[in-house]
C-alpha atoms as a PDB file:
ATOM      1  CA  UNK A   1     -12.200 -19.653  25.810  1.00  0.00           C
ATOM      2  CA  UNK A   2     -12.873 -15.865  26.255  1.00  0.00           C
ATOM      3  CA  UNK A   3      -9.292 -15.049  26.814  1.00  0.00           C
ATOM      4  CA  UNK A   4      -8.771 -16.606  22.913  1.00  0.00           C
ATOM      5  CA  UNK A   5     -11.676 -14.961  21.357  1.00  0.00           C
ATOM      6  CA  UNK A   6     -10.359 -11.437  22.832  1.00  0.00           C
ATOM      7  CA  UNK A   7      -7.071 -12.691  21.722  1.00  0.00           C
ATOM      8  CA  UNK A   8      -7.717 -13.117  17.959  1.00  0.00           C
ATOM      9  CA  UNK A   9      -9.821  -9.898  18.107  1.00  0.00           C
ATOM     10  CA  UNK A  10      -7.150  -7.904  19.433  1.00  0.00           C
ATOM     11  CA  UNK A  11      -4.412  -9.342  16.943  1.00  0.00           C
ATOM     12  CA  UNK A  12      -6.964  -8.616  14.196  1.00  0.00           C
ATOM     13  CA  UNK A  13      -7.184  -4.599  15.425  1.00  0.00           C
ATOM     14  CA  UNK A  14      -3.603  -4.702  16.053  1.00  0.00           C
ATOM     15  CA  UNK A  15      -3.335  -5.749  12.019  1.00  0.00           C
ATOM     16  CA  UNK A  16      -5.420  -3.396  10.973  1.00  0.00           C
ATOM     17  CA  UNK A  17      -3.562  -0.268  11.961  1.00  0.00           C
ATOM     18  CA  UNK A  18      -2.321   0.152   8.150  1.00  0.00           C
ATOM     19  CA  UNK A  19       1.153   2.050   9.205  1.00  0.00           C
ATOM     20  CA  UNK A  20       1.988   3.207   5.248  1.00  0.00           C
ATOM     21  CA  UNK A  21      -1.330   4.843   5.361  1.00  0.00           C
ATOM     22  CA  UNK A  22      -0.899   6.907   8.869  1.00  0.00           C
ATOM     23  CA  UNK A  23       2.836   7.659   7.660  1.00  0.00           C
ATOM     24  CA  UNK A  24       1.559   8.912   4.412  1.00  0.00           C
ATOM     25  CA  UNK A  25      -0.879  11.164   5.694  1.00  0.00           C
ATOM     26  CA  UNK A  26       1.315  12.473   8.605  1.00  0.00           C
ATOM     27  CA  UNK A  27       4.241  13.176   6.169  1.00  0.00           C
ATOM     28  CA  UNK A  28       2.036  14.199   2.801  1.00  0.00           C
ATOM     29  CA  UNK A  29      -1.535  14.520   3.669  1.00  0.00           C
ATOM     30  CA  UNK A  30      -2.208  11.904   1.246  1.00  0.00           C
ATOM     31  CA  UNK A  31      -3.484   8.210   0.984  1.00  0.00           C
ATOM     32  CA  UNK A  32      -0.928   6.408  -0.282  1.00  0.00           C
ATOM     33  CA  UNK A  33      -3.907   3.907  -2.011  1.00  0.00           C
ATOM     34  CA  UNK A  34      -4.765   6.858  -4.031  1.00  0.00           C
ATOM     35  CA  UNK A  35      -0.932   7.081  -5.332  1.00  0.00           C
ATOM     36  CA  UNK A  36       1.445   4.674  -7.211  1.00  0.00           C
ATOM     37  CA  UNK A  37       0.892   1.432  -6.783  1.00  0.00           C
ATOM     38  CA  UNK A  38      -2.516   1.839  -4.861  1.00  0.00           C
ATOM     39  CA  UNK A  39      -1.135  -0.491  -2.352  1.00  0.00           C
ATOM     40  CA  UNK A  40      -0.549   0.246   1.421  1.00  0.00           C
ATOM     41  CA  UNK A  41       2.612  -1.733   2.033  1.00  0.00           C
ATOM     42  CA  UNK A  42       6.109  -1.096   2.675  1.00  0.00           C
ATOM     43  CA  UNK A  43       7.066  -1.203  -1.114  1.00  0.00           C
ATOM     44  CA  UNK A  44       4.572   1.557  -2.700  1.00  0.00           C
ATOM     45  CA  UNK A  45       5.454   3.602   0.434  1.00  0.00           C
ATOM     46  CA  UNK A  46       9.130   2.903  -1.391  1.00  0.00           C
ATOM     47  CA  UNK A  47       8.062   4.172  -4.629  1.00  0.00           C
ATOM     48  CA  UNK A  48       5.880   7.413  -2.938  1.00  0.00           C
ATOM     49  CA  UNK A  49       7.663   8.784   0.743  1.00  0.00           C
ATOM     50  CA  UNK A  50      11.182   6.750  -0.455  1.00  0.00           C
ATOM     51  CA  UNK A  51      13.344   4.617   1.342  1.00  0.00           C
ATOM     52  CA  UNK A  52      13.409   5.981   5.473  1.00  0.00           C
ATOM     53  CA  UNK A  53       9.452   5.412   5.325  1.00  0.00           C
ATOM     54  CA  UNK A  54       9.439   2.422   3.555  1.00  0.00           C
ATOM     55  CA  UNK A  55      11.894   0.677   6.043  1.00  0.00           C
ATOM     56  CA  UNK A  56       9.790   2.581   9.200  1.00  0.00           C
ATOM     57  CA  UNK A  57       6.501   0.628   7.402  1.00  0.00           C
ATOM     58  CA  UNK A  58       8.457  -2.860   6.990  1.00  0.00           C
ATOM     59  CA  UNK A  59       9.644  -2.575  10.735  1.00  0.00           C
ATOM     60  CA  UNK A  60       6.298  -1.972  12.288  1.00  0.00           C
ATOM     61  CA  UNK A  61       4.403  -4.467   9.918  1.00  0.00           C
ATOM     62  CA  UNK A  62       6.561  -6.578  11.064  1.00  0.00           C
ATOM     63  CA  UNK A  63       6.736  -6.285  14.194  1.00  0.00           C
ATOM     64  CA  UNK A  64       2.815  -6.465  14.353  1.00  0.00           C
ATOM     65  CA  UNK A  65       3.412 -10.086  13.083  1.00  0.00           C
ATOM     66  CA  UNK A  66       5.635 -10.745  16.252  1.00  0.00           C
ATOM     67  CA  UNK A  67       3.316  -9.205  18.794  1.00  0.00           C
ATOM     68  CA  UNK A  68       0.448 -11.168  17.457  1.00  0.00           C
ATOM     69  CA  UNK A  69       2.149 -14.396  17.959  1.00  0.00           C
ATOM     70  CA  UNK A  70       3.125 -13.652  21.185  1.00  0.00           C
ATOM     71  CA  UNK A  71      -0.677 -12.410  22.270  1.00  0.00           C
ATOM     72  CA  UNK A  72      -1.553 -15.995  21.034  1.00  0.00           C
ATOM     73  CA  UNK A  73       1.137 -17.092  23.008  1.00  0.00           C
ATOM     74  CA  UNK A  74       0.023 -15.260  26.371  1.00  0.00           C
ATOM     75  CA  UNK A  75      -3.673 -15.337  26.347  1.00  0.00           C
ATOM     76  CA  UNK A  76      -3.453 -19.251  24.899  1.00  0.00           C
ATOM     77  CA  UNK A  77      -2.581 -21.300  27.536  1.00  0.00           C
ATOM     78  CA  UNK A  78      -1.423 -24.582  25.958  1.00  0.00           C
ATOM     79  CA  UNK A  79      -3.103 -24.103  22.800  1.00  0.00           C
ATOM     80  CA  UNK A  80      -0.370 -24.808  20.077  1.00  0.00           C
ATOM     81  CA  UNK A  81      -2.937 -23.278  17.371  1.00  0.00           C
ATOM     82  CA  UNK A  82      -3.411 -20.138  19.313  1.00  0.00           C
ATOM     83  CA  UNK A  83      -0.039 -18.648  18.244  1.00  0.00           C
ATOM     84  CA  UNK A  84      -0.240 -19.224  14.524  1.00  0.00           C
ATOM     85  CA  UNK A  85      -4.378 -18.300  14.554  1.00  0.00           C
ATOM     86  CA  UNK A  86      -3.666 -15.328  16.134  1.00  0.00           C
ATOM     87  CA  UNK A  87      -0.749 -14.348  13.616  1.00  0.00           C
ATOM     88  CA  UNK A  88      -3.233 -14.912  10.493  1.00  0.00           C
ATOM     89  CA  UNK A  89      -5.610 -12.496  12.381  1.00  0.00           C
ATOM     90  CA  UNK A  90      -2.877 -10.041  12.141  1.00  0.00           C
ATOM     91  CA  UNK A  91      -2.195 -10.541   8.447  1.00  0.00           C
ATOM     92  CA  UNK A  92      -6.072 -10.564   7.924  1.00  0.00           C
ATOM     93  CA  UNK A  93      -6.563  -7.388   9.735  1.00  0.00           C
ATOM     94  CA  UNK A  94      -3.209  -5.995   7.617  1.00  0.00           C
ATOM     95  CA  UNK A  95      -4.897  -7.107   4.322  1.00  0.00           C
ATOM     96  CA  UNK A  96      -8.419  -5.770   5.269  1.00  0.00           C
ATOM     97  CA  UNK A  97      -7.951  -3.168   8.104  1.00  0.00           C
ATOM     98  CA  UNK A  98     -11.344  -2.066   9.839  1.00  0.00           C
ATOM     99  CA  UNK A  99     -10.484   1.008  10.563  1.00  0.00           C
ATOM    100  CA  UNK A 100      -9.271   1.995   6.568  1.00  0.00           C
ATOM    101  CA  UNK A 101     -12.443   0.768   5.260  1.00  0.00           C
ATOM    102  CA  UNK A 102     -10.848  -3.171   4.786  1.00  0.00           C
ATOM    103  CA  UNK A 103      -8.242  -1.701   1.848  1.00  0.00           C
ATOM    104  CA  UNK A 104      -4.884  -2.727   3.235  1.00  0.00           C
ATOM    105  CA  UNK A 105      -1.725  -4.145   1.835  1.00  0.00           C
ATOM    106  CA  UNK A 106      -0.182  -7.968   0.529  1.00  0.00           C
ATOM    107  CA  UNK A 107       0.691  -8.972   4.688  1.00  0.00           C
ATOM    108  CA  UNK A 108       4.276 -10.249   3.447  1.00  0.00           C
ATOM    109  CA  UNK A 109       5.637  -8.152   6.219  1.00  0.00           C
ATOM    110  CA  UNK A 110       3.189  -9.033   9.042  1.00  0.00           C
ATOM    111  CA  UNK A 111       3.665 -12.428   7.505  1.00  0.00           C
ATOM    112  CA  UNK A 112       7.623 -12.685   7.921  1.00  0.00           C
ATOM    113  CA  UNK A 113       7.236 -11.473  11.244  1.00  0.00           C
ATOM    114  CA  UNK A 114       4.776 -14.327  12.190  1.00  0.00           C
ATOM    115  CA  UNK A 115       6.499 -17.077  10.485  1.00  0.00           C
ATOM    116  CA  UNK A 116       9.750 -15.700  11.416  1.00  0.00           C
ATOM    117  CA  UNK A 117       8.514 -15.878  15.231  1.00  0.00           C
ATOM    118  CA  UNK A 118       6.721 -19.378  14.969  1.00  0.00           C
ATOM    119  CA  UNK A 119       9.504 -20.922  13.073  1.00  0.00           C
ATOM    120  CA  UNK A 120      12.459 -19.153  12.945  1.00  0.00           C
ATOM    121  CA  UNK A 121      14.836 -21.134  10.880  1.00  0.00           C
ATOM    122  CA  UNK A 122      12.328 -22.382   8.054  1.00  0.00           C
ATOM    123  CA  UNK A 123      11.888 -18.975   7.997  1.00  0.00           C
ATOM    124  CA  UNK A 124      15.381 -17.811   7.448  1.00  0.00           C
ATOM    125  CA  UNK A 125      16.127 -20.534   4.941  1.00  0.00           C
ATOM    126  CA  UNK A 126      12.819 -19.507   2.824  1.00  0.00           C
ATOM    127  CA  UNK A 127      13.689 -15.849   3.583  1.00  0.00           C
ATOM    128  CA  UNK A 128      17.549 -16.298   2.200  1.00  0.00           C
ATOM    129  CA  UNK A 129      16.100 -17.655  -1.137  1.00  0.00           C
ATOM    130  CA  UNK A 130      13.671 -15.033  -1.658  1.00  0.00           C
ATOM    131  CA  UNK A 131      15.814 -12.045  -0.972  1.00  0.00           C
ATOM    132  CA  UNK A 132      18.420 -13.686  -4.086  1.00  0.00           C
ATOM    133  CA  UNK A 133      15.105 -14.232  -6.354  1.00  0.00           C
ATOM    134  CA  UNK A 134      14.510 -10.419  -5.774  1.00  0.00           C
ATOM    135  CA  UNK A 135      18.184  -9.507  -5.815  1.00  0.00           C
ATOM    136  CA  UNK A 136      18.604 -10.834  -9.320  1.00  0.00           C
ATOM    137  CA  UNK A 137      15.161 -10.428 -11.071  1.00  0.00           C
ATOM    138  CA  UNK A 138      14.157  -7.035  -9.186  1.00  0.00           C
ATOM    139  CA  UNK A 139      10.682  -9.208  -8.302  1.00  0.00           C
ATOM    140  CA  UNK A 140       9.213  -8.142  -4.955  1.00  0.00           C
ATOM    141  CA  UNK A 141       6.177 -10.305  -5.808  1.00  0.00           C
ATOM    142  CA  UNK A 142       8.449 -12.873  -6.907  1.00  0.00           C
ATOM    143  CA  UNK A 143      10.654 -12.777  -4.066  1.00  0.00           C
ATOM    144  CA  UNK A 144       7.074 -12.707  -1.328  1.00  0.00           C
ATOM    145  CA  UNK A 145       5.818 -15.948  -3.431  1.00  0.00           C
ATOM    146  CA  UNK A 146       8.930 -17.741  -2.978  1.00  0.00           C
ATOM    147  CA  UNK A 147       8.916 -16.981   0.545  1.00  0.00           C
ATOM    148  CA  UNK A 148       5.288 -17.571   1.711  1.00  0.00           C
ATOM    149  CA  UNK A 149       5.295 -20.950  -0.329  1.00  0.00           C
ATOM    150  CA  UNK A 150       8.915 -22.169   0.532  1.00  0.00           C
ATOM    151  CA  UNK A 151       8.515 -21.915   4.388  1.00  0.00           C
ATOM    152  CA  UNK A 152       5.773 -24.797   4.653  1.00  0.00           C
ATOM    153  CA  UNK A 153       8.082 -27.161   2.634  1.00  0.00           C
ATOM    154  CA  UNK A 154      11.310 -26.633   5.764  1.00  0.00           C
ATOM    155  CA  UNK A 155       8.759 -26.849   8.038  1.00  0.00           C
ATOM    156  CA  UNK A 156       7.653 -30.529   7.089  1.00  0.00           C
ATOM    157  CA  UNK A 157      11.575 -31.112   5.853  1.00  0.00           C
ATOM    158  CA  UNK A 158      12.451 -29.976   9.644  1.00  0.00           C
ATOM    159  CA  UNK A 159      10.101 -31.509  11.102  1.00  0.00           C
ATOM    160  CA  UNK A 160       8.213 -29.210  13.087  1.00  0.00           C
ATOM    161  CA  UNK A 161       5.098 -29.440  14.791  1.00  0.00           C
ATOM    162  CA  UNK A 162       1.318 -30.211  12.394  1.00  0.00           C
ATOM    163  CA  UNK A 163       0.260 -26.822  13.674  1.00  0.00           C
ATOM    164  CA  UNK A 164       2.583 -24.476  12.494  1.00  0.00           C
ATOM    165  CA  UNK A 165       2.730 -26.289   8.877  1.00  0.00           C
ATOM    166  CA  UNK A 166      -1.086 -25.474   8.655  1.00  0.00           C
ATOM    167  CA  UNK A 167      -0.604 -21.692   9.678  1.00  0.00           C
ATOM    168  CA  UNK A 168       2.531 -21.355   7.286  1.00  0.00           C
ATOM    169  CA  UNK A 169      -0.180 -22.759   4.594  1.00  0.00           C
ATOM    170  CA  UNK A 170      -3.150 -20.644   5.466  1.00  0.00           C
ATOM    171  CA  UNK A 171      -0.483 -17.335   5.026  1.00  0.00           C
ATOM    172  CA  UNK A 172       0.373 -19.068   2.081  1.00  0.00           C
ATOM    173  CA  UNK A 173      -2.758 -19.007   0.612  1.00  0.00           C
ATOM    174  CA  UNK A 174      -3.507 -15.741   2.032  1.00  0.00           C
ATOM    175  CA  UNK A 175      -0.485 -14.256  -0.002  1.00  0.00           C
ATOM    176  CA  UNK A 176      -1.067 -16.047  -3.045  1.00  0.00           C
ATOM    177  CA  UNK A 177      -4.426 -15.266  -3.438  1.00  0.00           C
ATOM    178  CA  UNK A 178      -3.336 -11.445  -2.668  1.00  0.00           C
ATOM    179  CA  UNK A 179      -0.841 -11.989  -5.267  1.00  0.00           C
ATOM    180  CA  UNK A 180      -3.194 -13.166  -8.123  1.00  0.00           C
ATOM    181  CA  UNK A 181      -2.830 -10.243 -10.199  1.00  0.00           C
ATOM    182  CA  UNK A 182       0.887  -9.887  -9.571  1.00  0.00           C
ATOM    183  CA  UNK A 183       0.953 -13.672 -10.763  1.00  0.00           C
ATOM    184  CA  UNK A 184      -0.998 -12.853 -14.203  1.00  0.00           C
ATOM    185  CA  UNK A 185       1.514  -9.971 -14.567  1.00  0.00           C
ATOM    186  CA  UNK A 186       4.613 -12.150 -13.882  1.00  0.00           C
ATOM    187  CA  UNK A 187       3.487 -14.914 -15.920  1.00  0.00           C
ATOM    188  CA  UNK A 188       3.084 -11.897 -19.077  1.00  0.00           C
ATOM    189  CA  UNK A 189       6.380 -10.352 -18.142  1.00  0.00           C
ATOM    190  CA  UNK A 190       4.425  -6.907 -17.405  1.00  0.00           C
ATOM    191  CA  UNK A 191       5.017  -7.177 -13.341  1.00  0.00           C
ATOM    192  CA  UNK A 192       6.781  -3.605 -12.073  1.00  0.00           C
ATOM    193  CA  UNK A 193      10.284  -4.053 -11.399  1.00  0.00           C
ATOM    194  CA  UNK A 194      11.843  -2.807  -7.495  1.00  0.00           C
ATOM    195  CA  UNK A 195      13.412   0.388  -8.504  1.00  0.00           C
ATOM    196  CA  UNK A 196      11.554   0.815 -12.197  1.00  0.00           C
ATOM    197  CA  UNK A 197      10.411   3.978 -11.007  1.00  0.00           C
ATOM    198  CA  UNK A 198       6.653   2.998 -13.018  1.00  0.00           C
ATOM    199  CA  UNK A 199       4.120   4.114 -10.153  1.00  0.00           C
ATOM    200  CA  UNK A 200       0.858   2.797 -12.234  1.00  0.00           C
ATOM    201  CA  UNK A 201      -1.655   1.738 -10.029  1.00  0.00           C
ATOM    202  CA  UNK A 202      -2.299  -1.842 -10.621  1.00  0.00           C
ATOM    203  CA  UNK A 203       1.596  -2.535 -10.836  1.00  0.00           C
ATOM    204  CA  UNK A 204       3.340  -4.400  -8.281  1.00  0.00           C
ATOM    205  CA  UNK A 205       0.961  -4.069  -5.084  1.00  0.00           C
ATOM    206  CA  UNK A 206       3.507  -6.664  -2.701  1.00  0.00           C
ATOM    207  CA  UNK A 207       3.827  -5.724   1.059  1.00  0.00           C
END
């Protein structure tokens, strides 16, 4: 029982180590919240350091999605849930990182890399429809939506196991509640577009 509690507090540290922000500073002195869209994802560092730093961010966000699960994984035992409790951990520490005073990012990336680890071809299939929803409406919110709410629906199509279906929700809820303004914006047609160049804080704040 200890070995899990350490193990959901470390994947909850591990999430909180905001990479857009540490980039941001190292390469600007700045804090990327304070500068386009105010978020501290992959896709404002995009719009503020451009594209090498925004695909550095999306890597390691990722990849703290993948080393979560895998904690769960080792200091689990046999405990299906430990996996896919220790990957929300992650995405909660991404979204509300103790150590940047809990403002963080949307967790899509820490998200893909849990759900792409737990359930890897739900994942793909969920994935493939997003990136053509962003492709041809320029969405990023859009395209995280689609993906976060399409990836429970394989995993009950494919059959997989009661426990990952709830995780895959709880992220889903996660990112949709992250996503509420993005949703009001959409639904208004006033959402920022990937490559509008608009940087107003309070635009598209996805990743």
């Amino acid at each position: 029982m200890v070995l899990k509690i350490v193990a959901i507090i470390l994947c909850y540290l591990l999430g909180s180590v905001s990479f857009s922000v540490l980039l941001a500073k190292f390469l600007k002195g700045i804090d990327i919240r304070q500068h386009g869209s105010g978020n501290a994802g992959a896709t404002n560092t995009l719009r503020v350091l451009g594209k090498g730093p925004a695909i550095l961010v999306l890597a390691l966000d990722v990849l703290k999605g993948i080393a979560a699960v895998w904690i769960g994984k080792w200091l689990g035992g046999d405990n299906e849930w430990m996996a896919g409790i220790c990957g929300i951990a992650a995405i909660a520490g991404h979204n509300w990182p103790l150590y940047f005073r809990f403002r963080g990012g949307k967790g899509i990336a820490t998200a893909i890399g849990v759900l792409a680890t737990i359930s890897f071809l739900p994942a793909l299939y969920a994935g493939i429809i997003a990136i053509l929803s962003i492709v041809f409406t320029r969405y990023v919110s859009l395209g995280s939506l689609i993906f976060v709410s399409l990836t429970p629906v394989f995993l009950v199509w494919m059959k997989y196991p009661w426990p990952l279906f709830w995780t895959s929700l709880i992220i889903c809820i996660f990112a949709i509640w992250r996503h509420r303004t993005n949703i009001i914006k959409l639904a208004q047609g006033r959402e920022n577009k990937l490559g509008s160049g608009k940087k107003q804080k309070g635009g598209e704040r996805v990743v």
